[in-house]
Structure formats: C-alpha cells, structure tokens
Protein backbone atom coordinates (compact mmCIF):
# COMPACT_ATOMS: atom_id res chain seq x y z
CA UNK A 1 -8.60 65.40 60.55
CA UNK A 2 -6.29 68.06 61.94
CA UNK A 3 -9.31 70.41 62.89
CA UNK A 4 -12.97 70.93 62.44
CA UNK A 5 -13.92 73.55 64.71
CA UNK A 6 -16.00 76.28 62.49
CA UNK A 7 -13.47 78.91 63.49
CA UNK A 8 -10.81 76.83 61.81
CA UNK A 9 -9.74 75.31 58.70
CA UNK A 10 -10.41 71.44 57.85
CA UNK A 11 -6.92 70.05 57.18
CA UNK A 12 -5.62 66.31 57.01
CA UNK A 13 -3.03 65.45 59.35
CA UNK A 14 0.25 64.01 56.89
CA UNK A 15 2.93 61.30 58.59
CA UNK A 16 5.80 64.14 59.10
CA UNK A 17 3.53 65.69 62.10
CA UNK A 18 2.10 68.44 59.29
CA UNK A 19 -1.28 69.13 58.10
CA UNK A 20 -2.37 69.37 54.73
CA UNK A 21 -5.18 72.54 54.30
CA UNK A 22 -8.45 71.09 51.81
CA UNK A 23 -8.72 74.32 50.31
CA UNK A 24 -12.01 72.38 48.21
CA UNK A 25 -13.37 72.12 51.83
CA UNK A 26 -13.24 75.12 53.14
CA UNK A 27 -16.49 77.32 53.99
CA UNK A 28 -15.98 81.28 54.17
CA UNK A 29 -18.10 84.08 53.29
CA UNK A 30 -15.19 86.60 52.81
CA UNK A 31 -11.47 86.72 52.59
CA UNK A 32 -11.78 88.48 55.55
CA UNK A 33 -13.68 85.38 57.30
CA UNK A 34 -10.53 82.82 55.67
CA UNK A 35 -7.87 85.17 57.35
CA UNK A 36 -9.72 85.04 60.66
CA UNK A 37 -9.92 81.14 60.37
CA UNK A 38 -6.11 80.37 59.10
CA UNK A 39 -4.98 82.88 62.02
CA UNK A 40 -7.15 80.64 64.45
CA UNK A 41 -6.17 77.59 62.84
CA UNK A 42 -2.16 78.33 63.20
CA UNK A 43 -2.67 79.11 66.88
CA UNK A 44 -3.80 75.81 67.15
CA UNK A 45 -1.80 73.89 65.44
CA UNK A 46 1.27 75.65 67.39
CA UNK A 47 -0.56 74.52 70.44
CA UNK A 48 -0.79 70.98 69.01
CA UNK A 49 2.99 70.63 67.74
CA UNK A 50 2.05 70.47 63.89
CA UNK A 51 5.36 71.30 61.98
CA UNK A 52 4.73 72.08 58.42
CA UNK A 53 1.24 73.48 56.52
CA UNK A 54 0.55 72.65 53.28
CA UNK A 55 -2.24 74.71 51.03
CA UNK A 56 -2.48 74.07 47.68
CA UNK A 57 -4.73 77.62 45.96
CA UNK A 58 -6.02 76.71 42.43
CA UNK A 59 -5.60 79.55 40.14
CA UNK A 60 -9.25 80.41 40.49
CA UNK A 61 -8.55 81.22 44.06
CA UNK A 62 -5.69 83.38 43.79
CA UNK A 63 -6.78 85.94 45.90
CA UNK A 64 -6.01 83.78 48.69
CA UNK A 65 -2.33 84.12 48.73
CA UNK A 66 -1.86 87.39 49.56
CA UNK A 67 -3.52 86.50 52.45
CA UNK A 68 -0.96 83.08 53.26
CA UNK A 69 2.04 85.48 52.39
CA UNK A 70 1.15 87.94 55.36
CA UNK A 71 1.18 85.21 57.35
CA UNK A 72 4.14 83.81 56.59
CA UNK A 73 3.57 81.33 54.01
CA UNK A 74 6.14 80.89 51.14
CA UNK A 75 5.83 79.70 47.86
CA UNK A 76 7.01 75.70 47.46
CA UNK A 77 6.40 75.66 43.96
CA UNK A 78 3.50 76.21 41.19
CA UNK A 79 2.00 74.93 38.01
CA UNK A 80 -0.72 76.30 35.74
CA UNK A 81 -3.63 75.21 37.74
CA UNK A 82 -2.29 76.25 41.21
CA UNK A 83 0.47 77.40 43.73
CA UNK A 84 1.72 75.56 46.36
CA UNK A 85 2.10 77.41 49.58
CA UNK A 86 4.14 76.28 53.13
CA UNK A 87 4.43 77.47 56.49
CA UNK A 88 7.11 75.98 59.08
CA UNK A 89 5.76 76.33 62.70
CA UNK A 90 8.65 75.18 65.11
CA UNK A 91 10.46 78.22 66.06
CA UNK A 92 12.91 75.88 67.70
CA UNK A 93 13.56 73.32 64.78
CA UNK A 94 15.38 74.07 61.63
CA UNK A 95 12.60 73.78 58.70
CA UNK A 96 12.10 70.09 57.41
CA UNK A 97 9.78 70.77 54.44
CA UNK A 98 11.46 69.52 51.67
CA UNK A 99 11.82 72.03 48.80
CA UNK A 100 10.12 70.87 45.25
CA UNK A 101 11.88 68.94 42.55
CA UNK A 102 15.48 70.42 41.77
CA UNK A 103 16.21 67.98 38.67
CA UNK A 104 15.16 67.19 35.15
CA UNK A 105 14.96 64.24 33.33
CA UNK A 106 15.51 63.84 29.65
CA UNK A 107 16.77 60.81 27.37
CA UNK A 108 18.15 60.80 23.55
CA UNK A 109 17.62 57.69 21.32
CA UNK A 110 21.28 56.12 20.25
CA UNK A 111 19.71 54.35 17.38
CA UNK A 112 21.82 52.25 14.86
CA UNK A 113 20.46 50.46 12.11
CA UNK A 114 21.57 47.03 10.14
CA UNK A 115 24.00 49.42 8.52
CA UNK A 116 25.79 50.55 11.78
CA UNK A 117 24.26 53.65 10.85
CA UNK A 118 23.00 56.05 13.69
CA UNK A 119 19.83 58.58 13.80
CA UNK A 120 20.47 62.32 13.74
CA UNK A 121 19.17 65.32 13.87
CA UNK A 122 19.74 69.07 14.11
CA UNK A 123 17.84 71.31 15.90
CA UNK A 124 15.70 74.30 14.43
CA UNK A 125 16.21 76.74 17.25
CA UNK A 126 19.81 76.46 18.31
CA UNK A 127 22.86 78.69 19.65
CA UNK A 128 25.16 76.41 17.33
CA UNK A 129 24.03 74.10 14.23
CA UNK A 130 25.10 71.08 15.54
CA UNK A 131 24.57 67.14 15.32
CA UNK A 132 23.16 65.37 17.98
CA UNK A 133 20.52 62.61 19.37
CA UNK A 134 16.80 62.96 19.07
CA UNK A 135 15.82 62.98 22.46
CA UNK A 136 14.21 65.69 24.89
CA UNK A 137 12.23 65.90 28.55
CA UNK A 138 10.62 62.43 29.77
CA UNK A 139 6.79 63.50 30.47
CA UNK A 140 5.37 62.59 34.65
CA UNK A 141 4.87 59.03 34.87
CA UNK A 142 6.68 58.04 32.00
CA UNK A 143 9.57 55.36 32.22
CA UNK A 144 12.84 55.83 30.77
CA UNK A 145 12.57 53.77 27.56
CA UNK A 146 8.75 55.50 26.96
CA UNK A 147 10.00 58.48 26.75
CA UNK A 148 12.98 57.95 24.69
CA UNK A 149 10.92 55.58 22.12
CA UNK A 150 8.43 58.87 22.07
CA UNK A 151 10.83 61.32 21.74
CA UNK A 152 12.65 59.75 18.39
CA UNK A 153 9.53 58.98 16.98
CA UNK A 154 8.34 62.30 17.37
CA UNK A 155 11.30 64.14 16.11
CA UNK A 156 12.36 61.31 13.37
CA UNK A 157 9.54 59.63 12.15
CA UNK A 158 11.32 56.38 13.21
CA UNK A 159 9.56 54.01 15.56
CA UNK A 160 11.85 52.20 17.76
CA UNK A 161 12.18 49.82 20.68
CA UNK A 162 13.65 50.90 23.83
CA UNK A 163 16.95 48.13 24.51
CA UNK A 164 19.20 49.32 27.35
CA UNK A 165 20.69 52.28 29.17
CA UNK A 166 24.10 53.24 27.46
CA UNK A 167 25.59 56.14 29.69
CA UNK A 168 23.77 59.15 31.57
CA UNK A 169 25.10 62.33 31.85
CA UNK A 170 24.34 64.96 34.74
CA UNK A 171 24.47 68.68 34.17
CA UNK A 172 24.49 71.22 36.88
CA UNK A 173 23.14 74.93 36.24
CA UNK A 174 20.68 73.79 33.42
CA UNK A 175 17.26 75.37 32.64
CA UNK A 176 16.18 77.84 35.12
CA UNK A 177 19.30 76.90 37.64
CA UNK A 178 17.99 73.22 38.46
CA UNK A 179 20.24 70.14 37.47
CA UNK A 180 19.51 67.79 34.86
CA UNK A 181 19.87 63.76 34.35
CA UNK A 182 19.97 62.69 30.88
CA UNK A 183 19.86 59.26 29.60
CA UNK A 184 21.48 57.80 26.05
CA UNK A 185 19.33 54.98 25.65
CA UNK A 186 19.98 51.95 22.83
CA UNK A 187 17.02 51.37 20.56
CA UNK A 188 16.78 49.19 18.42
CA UNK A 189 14.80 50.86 15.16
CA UNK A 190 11.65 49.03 14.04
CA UNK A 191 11.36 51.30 10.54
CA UNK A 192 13.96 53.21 8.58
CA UNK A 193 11.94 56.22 6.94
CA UNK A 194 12.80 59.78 8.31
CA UNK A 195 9.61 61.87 8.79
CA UNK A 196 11.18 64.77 10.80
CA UNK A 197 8.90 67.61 12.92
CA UNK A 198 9.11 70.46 10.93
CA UNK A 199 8.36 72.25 13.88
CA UNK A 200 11.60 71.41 16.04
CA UNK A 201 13.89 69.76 14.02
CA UNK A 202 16.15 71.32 10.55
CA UNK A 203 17.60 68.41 9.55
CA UNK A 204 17.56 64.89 9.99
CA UNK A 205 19.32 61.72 8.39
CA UNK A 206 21.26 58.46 9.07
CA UNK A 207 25.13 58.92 9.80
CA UNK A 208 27.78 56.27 9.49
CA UNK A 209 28.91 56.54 13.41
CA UNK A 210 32.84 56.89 12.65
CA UNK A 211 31.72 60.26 10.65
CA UNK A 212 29.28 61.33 13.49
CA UNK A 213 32.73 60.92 16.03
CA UNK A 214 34.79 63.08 13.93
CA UNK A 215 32.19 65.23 12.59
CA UNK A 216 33.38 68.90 13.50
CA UNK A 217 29.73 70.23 14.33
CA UNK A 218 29.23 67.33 16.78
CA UNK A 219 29.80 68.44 20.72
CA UNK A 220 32.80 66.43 22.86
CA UNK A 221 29.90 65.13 24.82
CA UNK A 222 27.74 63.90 22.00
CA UNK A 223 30.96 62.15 20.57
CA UNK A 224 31.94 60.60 24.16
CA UNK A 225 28.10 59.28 23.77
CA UNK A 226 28.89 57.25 20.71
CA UNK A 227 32.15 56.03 22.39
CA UNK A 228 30.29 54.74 24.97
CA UNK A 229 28.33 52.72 22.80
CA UNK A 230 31.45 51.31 21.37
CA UNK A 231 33.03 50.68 24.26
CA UNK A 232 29.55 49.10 25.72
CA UNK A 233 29.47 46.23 22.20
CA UNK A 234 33.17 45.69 22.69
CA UNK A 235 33.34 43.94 26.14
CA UNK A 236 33.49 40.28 26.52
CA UNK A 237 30.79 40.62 29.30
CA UNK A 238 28.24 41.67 26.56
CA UNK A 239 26.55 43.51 29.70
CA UNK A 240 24.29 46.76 29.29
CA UNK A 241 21.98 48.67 31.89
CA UNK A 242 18.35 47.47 31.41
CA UNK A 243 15.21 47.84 33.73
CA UNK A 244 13.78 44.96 35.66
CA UNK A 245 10.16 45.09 37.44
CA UNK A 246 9.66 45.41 41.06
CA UNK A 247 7.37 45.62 43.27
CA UNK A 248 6.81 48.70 45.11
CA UNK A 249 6.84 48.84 48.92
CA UNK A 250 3.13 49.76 49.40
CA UNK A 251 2.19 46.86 47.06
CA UNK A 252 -0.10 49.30 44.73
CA UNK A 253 2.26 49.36 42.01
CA UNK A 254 5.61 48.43 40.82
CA UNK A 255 8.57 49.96 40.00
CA UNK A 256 11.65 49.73 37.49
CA UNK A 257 15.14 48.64 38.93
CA UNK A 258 18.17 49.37 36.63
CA UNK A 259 21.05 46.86 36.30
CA UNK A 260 23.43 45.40 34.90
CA UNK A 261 22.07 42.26 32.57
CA UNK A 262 23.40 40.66 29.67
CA UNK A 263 23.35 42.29 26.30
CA UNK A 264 19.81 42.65 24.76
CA UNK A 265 19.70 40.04 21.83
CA UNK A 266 18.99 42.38 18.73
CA UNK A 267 19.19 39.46 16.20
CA UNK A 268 15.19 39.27 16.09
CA UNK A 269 12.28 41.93 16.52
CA UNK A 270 11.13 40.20 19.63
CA UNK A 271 8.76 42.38 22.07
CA UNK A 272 10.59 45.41 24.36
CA UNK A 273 12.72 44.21 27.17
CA UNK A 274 11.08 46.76 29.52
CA UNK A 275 7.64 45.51 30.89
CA UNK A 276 5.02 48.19 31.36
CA UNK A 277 4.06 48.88 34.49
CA UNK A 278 1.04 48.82 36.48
C-alpha cells in the first residue's frame, strides 16, 4: 500500500514504480474533501518518486473527473462502466505510461466444402455490394479459431471447425484511426445449410472458388485471400499456421503459440486442432 494516511488516498503500489488509486476504497464526505486528499496524496507521492497514477472512476462516480482533469490527469481510455484516468509525475523523465490498445483484431472463415466450394456472404450495410468472408471482431479472451468458428456460424448458419491460419492482413487508419490485424482462417465446415442473420448479412451462398477469384464485385484483397489458400494446398511441404499450447510465464494459464505445422488432415471429422485453454 502506497499510502494510508487519512489525509490521503489508499492506492496499491504497481511494479513500474506507479500507484494504482482504489477508488472502491476511498472514504470522503465531499468532492471537496477527495480534492484535498488527491492534492495531498500527489505531494507525496512526488516526495516518494512514484511515476505514474492510475484511477479508474466508474460511471456512477463521474463527478470525480473534473476534479483529476484540474489536476492534471488525462484520459487513458474508457468503456461503458468507467474512465480510465493517468497522471505522469517525473518532471524530469519523458512519460512511460503506455497508451491503451491501438489495434483490432478480427478473423473471416475461408470455408470450402467437399465440393471445393467456399462460404460467402454480402453485407447488409455496405459502401459497395460486394462478396466477401463471414468473419468480424474476435470478442476479449477469445482465441483466434473461437472467434472465427463464432463469427461464420453467426452470420451463415454453418458450424465449422477452426483448421489453420491461412494469411493475415494488417490495415492502418481503420475504425476510429487505430490499426487492425485480421486473420483468414481455414475451417473445415461441419454442416452445409445456410441460415444467414437477417440482421447483418443480404445474401449468402456457396461459390465455386475460381468464380469467387474472378467475380467482379469481389475486392483485390478478398481475391489475394483465396490465392493464398491455393497457393497454401499446392506446396509439397503441406505446411499451414496452426496454434500450439503453452504455458504462460506466471504458470496460471497458458497461452497459444502460432507455427508452422504440417497440413491439418481434413479427411475425417476428428476433434479441433486448437486445444482450449485454461
């Protein structure tokens, strides 16, 4: 504990030399009694070399950050329940506290059936009617091949098993400025009945994959996609990106590696390649 003087704040000391406020532990009467605490709480963590505050304000709080912004907290980043708010105290070090997450992560299902037919869609709300993958934004905490078995299933109807990694593409300048990672993955499809969401999706069907590459009202990018897959079942290797477990250096969990391995054997509907993790 960083301080527990009742003229202070309570706040956690964090591994960077920073302290973390407990805004769920703080005791005030007034706003006016939390502004003369923070002020008396900065002066001593100036005294006491502490870098970088952290105070997380839940929305039902709000009022509170007025009172960080006079004082020369910024905003790190927010989400429904709550804004995240930073102050760097060196005034002779460059500011270390790391900004919040600059990417996004999506994935599209290449899916090709016993017909060497592959799963489309079109989108309802577009700029251009187009062809493309089902695929969209992988949820927090969900792997790779989750998301992209979710993602078809929800748009399609078609349940699938996640196989390997065929390409990724990364996209500067996307949604609201920040960058974005997306991942074609191989699935292998487990049913064959479209049920598309109404909601997102206009149209939906299986397309023979040498019409999908010279379809006019599919994108370069989308076509270089299904290239890639060709060019991935056309090497002697017979290698493809797929996820291996690891451990995870705190020993609490593990994590997924990506490498190359040989070719996932579709030949049978044996269990998913990717192991769930714990």
């Amino acid at each position: 504990m960083a301080d527990c003087h009742p003229n202070t704040l309570p706040a956690m000391r964090d591994r960077y030399d920073g302290v973390i406020i407990d805004i769920n532990k703080q005791t005030y009467e007034t706003e006016e009694d939390f502004e003369k605490k923070l002020v008396n709480s900065l002066c001593s963590w100036s005294k006491e070399a502490v870098r970088g505050v952290w105070v997380k304000i839940p929305l039902d709080m709000a009022t509170l950050v007025p009172i960080c912004a006079k004082h020369k907290f910024v905003y790190n980043h927010a989400k429904p329940s709550y804004v995240m708010m930073t102050r760097w105290l060196p005034q002779d070090e460059e500011n270390c506290i790391p900004p919040y997450a600059n990417q996004y992560l999506g994935c599209a299902g290449f899916v090709v059936n016993s017909e060497k037919k592959l799963l489309v869609i079109q989108e309802k709300y577009h700029v251009q009617k187009m062809w493309k993958l089902p695929g969209g934004l992988a949820d927090t905490g969900e792997d790779i091949g989750e998301a992209a078995e979710r993602e078809v299933f929800e748009e399609t109807g078609v349940r699938c098993k996640f196989q390997s990694i065929i390409c990724f593409r990364h996209m500067h300048k996307f949604r609201h400025g920040l960058d974005d990672f997306y991942f074609i993955c191989l699935m292998e499809p487990m049913s064959k009945e479209i049920t598309k969401c109404d909601r997102e999706i206009s149209a939906c069907c299986w397309m023979d994959l040498d019409e999908y590459i010279n379809h006019p009202d599919v994108s370069h990018t989308n076509k270089m996609f299904a290239e890639c897959y060709l060019n991935m079942i056309a090497r002697k290797e017979k290698l493809s990106i797929q996820p291996t477990v690891v451990p995870h250096f705190s020993g609490t969990k593990n994590d997924l590696l990506y490498s190359m391995l040989p070719f996932p054997d579709t030949s049978s509907s044996s269990s998913s390649s990717q192991e769930q993790k714990q």
